[in-house]
PDB file of N, CA and C in Angstrom:
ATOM      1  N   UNK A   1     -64.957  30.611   3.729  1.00  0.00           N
ATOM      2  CA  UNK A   1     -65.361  30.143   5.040  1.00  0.00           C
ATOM      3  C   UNK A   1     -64.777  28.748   5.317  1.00  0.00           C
ATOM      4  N   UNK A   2     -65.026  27.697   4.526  1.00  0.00           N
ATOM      5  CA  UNK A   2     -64.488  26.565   4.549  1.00  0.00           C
ATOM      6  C   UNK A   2     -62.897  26.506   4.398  1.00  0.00           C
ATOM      7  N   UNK A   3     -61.844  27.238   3.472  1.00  0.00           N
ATOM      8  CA  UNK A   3     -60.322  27.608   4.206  1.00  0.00           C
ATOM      9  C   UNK A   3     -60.536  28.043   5.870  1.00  0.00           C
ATOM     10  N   UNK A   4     -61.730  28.805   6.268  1.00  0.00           N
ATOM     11  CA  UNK A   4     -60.655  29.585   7.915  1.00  0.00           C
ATOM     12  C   UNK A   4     -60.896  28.305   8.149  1.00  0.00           C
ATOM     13  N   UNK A   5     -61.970  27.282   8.294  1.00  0.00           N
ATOM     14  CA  UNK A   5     -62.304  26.514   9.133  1.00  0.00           C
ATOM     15  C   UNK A   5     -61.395  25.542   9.132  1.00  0.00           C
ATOM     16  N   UNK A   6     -60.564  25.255   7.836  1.00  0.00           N
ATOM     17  CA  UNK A   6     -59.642  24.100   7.559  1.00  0.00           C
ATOM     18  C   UNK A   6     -58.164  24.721   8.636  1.00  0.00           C
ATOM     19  N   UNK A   7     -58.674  25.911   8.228  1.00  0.00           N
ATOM     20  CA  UNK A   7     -56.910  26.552   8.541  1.00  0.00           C
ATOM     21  C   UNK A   7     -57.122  26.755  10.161  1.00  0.00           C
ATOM     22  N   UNK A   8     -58.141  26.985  11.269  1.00  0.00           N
ATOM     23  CA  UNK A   8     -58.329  26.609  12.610  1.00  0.00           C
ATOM     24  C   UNK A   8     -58.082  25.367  13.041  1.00  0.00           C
ATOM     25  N   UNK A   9     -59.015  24.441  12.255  1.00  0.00           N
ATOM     26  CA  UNK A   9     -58.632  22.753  12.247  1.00  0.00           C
ATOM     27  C   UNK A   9     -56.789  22.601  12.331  1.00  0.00           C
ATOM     28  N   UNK A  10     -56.164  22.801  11.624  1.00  0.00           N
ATOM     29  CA  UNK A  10     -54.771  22.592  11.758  1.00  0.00           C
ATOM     30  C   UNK A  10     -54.113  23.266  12.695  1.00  0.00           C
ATOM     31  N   UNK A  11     -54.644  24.667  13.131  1.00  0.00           N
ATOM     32  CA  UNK A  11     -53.884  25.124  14.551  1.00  0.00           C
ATOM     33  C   UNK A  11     -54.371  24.214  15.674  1.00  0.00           C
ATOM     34  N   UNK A  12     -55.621  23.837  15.582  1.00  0.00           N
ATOM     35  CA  UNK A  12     -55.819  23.082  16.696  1.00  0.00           C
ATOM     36  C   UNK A  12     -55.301  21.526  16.467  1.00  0.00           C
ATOM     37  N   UNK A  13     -54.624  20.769  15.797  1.00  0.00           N
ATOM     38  CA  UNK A  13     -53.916  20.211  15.524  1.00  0.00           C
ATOM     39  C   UNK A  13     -52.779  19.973  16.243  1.00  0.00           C
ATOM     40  N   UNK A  14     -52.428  21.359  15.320  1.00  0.00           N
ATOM     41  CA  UNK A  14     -50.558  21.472  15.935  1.00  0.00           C
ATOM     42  C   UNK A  14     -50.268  21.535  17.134  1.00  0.00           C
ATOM     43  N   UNK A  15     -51.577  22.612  17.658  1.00  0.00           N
ATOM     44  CA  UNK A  15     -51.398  22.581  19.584  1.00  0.00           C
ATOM     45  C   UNK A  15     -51.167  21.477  19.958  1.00  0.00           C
ATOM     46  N   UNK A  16     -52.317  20.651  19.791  1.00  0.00           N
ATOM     47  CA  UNK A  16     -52.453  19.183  20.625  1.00  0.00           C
ATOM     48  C   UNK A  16     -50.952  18.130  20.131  1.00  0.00           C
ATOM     49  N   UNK A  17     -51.102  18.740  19.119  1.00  0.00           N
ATOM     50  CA  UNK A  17     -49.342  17.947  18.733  1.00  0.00           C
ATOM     51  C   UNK A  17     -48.080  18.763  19.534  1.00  0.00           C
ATOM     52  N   UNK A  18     -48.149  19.853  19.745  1.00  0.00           N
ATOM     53  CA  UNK A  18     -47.140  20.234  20.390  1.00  0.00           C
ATOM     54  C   UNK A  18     -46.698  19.797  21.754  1.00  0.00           C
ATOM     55  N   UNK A  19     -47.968  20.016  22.275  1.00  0.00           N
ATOM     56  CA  UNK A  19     -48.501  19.761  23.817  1.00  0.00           C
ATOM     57  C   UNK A  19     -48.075  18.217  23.861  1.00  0.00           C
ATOM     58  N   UNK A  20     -48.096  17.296  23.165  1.00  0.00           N
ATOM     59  CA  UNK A  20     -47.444  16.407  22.841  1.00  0.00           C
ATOM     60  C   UNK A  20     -46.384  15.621  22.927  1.00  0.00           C
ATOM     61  N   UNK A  21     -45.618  16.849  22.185  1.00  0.00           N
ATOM     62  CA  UNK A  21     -44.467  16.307  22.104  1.00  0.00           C
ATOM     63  C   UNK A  21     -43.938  17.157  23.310  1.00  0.00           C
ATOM     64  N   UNK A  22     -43.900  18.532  24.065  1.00  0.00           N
ATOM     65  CA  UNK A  22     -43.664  19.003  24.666  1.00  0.00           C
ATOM     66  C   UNK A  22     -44.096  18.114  26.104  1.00  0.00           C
ATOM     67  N   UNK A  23     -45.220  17.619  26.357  1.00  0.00           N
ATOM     68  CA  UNK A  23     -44.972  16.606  27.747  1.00  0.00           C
ATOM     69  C   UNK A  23     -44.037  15.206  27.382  1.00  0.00           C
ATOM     70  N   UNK A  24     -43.879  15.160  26.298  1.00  0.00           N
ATOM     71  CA  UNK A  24     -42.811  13.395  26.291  1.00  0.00           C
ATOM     72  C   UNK A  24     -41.486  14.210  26.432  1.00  0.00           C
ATOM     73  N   UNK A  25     -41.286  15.666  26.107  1.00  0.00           N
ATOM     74  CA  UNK A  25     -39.394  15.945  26.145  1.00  0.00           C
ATOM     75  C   UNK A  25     -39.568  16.425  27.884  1.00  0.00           C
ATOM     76  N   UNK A  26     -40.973  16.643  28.674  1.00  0.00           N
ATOM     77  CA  UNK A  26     -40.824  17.086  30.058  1.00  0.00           C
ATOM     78  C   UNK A  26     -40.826  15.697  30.352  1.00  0.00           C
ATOM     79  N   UNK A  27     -41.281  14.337  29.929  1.00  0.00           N
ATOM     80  CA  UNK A  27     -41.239  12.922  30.694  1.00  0.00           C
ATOM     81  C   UNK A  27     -39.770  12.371  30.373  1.00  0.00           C
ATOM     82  N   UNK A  28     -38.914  12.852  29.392  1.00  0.00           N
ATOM     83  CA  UNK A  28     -36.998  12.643  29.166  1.00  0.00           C
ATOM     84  C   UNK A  28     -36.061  13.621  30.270  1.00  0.00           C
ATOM     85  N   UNK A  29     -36.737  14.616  30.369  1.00  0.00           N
ATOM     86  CA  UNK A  29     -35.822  15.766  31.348  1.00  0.00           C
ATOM     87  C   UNK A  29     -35.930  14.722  32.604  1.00  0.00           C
ATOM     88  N   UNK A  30     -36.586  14.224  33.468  1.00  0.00           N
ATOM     89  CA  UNK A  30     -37.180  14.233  34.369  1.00  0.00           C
ATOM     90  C   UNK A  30     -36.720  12.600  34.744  1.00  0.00           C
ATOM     91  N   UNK A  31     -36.549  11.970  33.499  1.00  0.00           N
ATOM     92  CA  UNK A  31     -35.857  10.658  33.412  1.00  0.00           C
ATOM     93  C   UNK A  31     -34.405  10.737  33.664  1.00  0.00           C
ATOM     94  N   UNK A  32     -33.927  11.731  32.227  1.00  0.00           N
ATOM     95  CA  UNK A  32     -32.461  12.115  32.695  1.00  0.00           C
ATOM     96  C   UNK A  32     -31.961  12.351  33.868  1.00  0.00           C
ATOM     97  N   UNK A  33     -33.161  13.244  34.939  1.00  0.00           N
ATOM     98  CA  UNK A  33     -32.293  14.002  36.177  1.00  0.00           C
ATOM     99  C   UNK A  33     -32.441  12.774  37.496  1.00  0.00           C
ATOM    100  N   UNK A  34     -33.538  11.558  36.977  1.00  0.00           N
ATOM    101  CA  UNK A  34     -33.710  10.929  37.626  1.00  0.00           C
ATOM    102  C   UNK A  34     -33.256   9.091  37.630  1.00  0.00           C
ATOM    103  N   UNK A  35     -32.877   8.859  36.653  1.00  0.00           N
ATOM    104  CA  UNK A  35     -32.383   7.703  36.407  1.00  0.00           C
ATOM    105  C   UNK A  35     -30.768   7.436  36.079  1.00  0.00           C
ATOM    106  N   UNK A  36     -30.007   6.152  36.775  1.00  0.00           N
ATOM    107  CA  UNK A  36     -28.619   6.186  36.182  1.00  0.00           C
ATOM    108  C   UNK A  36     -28.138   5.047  36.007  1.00  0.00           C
ATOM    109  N   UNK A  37     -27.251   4.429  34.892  1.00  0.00           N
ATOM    110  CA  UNK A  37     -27.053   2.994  34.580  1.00  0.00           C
ATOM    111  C   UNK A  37     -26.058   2.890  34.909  1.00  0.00           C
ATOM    112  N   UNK A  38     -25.949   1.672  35.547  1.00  0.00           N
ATOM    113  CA  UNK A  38     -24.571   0.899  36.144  1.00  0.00           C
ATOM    114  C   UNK A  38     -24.191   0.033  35.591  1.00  0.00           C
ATOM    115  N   UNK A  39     -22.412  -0.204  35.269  1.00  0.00           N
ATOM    116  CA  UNK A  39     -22.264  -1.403  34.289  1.00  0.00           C
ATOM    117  C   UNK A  39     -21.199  -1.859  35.495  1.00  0.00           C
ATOM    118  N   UNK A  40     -21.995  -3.496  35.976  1.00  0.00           N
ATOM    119  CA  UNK A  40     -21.262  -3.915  36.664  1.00  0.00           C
ATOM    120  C   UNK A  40     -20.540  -5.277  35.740  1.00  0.00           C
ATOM    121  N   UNK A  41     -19.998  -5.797  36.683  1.00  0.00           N
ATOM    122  CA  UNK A  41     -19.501  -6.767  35.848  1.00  0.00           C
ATOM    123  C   UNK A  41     -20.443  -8.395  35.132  1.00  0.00           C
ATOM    124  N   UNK A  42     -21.464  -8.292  35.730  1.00  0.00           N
ATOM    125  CA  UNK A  42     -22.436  -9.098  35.493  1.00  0.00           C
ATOM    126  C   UNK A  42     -23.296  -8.359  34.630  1.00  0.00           C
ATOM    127  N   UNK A  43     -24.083  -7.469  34.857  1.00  0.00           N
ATOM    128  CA  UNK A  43     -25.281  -6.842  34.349  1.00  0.00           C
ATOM    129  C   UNK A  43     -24.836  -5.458  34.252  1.00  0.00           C
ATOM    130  N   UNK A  44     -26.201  -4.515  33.592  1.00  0.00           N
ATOM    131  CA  UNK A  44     -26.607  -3.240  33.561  1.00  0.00           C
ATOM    132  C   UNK A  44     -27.485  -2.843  34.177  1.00  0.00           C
ATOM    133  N   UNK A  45     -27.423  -2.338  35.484  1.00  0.00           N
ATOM    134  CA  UNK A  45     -28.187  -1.977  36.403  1.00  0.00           C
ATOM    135  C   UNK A  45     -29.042  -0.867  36.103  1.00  0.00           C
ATOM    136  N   UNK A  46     -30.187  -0.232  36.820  1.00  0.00           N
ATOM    137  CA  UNK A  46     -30.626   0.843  36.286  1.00  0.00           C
ATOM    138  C   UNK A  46     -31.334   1.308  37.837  1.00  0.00           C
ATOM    139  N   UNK A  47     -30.659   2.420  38.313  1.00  0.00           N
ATOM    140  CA  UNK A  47     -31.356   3.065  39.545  1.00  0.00           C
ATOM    141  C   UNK A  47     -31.931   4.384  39.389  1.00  0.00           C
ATOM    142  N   UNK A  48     -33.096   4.632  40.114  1.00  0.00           N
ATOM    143  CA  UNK A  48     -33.360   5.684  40.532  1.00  0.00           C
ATOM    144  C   UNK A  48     -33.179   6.239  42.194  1.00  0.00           C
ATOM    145  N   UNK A  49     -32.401   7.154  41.739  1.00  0.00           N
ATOM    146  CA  UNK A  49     -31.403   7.626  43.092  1.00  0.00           C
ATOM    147  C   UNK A  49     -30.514   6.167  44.086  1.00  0.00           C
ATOM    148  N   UNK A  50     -30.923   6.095  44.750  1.00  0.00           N
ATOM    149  CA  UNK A  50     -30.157   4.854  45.579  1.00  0.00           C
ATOM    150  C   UNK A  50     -30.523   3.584  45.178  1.00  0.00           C
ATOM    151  N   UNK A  51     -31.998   3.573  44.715  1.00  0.00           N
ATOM    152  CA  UNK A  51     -32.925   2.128  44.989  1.00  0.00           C
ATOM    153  C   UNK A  51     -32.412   1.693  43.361  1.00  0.00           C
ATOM    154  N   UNK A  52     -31.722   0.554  43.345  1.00  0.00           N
ATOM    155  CA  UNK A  52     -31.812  -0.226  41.865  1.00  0.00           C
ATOM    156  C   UNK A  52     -33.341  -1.014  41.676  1.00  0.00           C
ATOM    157  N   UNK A  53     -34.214  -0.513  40.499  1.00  0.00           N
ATOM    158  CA  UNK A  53     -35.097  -0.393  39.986  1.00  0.00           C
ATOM    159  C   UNK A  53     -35.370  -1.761  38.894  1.00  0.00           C
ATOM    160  N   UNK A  54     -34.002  -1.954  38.178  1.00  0.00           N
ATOM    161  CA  UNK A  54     -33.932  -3.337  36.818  1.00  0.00           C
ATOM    162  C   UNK A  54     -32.865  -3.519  37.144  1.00  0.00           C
ATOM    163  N   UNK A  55     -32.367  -4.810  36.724  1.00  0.00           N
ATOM    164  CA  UNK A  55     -31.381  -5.298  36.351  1.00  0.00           C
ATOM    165  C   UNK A  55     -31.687  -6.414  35.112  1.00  0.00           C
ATOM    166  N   UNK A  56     -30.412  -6.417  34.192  1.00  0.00           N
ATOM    167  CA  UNK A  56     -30.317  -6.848  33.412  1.00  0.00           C
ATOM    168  C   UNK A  56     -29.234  -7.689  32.980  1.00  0.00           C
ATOM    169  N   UNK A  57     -28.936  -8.755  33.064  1.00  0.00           N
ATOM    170  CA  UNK A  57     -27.699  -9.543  33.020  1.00  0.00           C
ATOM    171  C   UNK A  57     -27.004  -9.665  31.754  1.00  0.00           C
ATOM    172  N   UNK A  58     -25.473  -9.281  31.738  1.00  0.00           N
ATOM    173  CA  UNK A  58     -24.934  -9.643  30.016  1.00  0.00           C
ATOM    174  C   UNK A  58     -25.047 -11.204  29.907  1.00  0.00           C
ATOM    175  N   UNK A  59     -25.270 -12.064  30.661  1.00  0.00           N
ATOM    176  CA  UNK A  59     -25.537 -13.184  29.626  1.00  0.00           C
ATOM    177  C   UNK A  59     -26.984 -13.540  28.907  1.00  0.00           C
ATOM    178  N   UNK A  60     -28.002 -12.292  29.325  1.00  0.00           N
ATOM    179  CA  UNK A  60     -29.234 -12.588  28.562  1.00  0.00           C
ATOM    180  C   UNK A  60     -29.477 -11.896  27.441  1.00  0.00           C
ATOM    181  N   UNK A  61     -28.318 -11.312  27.285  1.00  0.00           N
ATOM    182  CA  UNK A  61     -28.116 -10.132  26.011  1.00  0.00           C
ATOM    183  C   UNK A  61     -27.754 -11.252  24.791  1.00  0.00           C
ATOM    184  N   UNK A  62     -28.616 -10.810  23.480  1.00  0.00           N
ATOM    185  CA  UNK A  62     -28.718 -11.320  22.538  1.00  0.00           C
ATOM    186  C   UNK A  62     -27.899 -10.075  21.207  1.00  0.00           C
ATOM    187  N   UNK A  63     -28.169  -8.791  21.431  1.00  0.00           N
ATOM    188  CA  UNK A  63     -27.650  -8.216  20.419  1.00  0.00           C
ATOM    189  C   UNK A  63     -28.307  -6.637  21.423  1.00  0.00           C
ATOM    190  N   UNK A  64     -27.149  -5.204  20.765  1.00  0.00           N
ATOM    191  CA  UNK A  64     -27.174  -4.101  20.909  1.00  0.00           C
ATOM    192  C   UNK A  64     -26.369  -3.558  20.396  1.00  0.00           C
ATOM    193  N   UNK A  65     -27.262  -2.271  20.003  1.00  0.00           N
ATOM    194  CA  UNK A  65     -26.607  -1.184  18.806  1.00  0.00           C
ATOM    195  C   UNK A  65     -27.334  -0.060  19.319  1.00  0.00           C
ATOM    196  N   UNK A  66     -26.522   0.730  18.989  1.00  0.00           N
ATOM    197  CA  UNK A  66     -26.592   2.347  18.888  1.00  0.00           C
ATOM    198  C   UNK A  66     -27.200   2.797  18.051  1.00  0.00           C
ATOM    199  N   UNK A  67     -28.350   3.626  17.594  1.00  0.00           N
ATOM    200  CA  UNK A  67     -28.844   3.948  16.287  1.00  0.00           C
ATOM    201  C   UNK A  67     -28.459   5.463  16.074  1.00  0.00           C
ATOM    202  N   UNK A  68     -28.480   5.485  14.900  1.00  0.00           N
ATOM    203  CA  UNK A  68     -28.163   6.602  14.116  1.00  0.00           C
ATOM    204  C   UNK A  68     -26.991   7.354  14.825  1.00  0.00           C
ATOM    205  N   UNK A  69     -26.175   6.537  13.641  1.00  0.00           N
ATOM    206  CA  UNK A  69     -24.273   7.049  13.897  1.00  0.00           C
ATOM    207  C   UNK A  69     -23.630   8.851  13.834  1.00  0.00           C
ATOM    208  N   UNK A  70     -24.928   9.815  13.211  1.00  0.00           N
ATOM    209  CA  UNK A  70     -24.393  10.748  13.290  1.00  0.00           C
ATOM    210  C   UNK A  70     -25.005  12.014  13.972  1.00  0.00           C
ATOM    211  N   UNK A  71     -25.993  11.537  14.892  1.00  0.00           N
ATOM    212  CA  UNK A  71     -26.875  11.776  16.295  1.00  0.00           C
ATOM    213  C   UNK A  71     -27.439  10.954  16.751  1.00  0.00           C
ATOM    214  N   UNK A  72     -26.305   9.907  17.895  1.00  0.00           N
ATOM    215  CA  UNK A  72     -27.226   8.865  18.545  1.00  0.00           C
ATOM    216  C   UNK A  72     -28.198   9.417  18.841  1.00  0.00           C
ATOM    217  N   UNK A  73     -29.212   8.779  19.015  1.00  0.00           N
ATOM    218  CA  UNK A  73     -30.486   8.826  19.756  1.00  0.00           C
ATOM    219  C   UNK A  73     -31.249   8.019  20.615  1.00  0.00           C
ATOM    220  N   UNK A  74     -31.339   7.012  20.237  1.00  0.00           N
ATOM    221  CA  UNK A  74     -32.173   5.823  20.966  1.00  0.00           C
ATOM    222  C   UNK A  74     -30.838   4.213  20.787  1.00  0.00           C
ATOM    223  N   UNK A  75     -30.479   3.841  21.967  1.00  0.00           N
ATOM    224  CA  UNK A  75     -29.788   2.605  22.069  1.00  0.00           C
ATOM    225  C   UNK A  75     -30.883   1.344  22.566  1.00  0.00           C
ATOM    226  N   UNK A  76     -30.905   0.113  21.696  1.00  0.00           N
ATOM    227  CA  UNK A  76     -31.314  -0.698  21.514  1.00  0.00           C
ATOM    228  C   UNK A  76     -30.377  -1.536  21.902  1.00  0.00           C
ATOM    229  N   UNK A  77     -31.590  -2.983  22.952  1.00  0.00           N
ATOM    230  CA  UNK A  77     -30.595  -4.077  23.186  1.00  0.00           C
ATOM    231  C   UNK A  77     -31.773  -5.498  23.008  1.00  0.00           C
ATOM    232  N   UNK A  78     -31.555  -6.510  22.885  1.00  0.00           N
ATOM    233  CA  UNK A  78     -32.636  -7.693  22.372  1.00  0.00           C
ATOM    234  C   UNK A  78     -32.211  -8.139  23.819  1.00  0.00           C
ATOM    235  N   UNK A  79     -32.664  -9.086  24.983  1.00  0.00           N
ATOM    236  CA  UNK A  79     -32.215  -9.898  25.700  1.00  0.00           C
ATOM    237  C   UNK A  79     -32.929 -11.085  25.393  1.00  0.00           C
ATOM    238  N   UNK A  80     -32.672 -12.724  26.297  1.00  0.00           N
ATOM    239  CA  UNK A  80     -33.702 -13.876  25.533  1.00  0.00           C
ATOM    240  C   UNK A  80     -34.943 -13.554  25.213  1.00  0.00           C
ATOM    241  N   UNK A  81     -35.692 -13.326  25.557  1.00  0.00           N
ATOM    242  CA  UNK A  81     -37.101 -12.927  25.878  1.00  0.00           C
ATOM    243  C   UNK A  81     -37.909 -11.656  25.850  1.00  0.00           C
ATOM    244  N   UNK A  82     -37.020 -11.029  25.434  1.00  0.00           N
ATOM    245  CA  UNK A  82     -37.773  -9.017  25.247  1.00  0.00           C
ATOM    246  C   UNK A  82     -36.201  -8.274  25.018  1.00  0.00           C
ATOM    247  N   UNK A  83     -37.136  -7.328  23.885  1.00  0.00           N
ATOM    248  CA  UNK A  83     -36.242  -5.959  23.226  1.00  0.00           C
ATOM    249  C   UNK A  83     -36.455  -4.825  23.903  1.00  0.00           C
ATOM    250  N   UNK A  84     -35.293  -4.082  24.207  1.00  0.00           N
ATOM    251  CA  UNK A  84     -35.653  -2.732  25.051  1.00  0.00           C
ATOM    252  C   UNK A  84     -34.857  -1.651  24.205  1.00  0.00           C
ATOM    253  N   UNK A  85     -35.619  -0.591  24.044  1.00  0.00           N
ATOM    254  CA  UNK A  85     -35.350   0.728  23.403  1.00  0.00           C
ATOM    255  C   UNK A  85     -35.137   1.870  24.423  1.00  0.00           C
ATOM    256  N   UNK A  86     -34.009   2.644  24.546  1.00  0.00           N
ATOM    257  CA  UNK A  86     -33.690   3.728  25.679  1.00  0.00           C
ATOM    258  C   UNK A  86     -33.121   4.857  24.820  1.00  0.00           C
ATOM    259  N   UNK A  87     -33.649   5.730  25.101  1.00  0.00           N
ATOM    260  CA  UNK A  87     -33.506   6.947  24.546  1.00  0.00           C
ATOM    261  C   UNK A  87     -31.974   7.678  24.942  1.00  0.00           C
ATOM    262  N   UNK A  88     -31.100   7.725  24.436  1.00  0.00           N
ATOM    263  CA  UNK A  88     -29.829   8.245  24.944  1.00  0.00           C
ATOM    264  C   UNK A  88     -30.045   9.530  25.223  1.00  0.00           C
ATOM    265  N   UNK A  89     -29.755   9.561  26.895  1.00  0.00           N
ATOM    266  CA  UNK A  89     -29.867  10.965  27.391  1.00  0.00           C
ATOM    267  C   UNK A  89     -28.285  10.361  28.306  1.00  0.00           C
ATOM    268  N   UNK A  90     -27.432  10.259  27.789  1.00  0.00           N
ATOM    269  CA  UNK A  90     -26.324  10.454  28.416  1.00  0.00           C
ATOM    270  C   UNK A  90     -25.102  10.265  27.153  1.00  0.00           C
ATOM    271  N   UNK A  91     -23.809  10.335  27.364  1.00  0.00           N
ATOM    272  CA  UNK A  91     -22.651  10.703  26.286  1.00  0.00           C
ATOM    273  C   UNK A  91     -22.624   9.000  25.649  1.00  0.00           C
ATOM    274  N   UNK A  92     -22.561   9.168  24.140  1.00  0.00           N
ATOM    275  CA  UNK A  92     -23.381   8.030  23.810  1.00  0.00           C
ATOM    276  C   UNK A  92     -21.759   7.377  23.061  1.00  0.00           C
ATOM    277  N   UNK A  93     -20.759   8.185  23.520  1.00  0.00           N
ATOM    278  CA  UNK A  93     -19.363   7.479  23.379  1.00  0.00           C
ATOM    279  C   UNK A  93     -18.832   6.352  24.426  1.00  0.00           C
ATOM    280  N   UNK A  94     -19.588   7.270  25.366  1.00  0.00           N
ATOM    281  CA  UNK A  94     -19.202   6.784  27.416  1.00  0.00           C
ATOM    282  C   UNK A  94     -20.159   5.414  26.934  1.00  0.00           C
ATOM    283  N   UNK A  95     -20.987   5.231  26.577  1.00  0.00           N
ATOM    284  CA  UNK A  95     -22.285   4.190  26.593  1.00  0.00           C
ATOM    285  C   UNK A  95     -21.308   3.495  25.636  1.00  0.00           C
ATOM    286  N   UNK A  96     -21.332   3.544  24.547  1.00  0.00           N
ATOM    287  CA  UNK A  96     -20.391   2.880  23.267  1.00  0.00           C
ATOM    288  C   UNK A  96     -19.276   1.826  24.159  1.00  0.00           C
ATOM    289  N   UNK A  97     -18.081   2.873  24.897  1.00  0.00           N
ATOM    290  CA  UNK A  97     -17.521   2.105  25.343  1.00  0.00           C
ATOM    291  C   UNK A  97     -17.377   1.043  26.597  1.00  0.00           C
ATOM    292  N   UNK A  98     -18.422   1.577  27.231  1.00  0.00           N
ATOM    293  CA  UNK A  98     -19.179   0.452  28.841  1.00  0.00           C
ATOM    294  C   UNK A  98     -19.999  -0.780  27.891  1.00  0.00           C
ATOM    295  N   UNK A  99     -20.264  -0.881  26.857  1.00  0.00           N
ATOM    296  CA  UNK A  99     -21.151  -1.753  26.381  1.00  0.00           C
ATOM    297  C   UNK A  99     -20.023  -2.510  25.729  1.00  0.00           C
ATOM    298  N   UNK A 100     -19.077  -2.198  25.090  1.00  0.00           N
ATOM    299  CA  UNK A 100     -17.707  -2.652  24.326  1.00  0.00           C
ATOM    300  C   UNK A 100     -17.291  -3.784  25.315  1.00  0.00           C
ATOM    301  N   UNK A 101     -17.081  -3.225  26.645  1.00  0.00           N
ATOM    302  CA  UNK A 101     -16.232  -3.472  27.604  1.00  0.00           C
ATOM    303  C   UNK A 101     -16.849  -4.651  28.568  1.00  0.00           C
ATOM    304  N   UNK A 102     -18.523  -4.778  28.459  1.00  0.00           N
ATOM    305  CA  UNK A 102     -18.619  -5.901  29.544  1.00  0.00           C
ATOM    306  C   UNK A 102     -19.538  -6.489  28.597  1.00  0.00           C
ATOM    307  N   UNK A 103     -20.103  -6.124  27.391  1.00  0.00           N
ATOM    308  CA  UNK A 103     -20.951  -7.052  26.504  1.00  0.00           C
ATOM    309  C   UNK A 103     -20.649  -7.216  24.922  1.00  0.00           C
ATOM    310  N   UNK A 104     -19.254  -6.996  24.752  1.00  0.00           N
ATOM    311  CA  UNK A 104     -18.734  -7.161  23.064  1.00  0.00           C
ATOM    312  C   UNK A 104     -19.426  -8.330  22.677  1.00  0.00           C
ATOM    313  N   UNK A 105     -19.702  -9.195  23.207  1.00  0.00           N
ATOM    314  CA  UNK A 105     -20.606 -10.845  22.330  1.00  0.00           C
ATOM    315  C   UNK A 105     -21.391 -10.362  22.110  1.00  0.00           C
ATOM    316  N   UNK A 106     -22.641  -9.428  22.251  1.00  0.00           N
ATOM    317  CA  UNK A 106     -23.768  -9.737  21.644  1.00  0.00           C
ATOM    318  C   UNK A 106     -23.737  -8.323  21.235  1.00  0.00           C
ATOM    319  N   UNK A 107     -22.700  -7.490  20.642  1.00  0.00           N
ATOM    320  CA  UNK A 107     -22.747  -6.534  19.309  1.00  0.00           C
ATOM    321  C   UNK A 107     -22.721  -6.496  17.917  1.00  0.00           C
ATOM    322  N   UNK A 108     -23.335  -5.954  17.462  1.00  0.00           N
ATOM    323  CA  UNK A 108     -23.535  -5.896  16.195  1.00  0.00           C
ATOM    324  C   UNK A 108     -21.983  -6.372  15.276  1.00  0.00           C
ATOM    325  N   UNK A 109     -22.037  -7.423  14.578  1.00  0.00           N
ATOM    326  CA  UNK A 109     -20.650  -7.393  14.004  1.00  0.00           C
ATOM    327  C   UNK A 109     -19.958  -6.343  13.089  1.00  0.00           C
ATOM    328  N   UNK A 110     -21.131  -5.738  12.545  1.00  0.00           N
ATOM    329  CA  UNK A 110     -20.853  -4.853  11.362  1.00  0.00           C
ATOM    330  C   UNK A 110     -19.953  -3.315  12.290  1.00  0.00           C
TER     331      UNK A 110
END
């Protein structure tokens, strides 16, 4: 009796974990179809549809890297005052080289 009850306990678990993780990959779809970064020559803009939403200037950039070299996933940048983590939902070569190109000072040297 005490296994079914353990072994219900963990389905109801996993649901609530699924359900989980299944609304944070419906809150990335929904980001992807709705958000797009601009690399101007000053900053990294960030709009949703027409309206620019952030901006972010390369001279407040302190350091950014790409994580995990053999499925980006999440790109990281420090600016003076706050670290921001973005989940790569776009070609993370295209990102590699727009970040090369207007913010090489504050990349990782390695």
């Amino acid at each position: 009796m005490v296994v079914v009850g353990c072994g219900m306990l963990l389905i109801a678990i996993n649901l609530w974990l699924g359900a989980v993780l299944g609304l944070f990959g419906l809150f990335l779809l929904v980001q992807t179809l709705t958000l797009t970064l601009r690399f101007t020559e000053t900053a990294l803009d960030i709009y949703r549809g027409e309206q620019q939403i952030r901006t972010f200037p390369y001279a407040n950039w302190q350091h950014w890297e790409i994580f995990w070299a053999p499925v980006p996933v999440l790109f990281y940048f420090r600016e003076v005052n706050s670290i921001h983590f973005l989940p790569i939902l776009f070609g993370p070569a295209e990102l590699r080289a727009c970040l090369e190109a207007h913010c090489a000072a504050a990349q990782d040297p390695s």
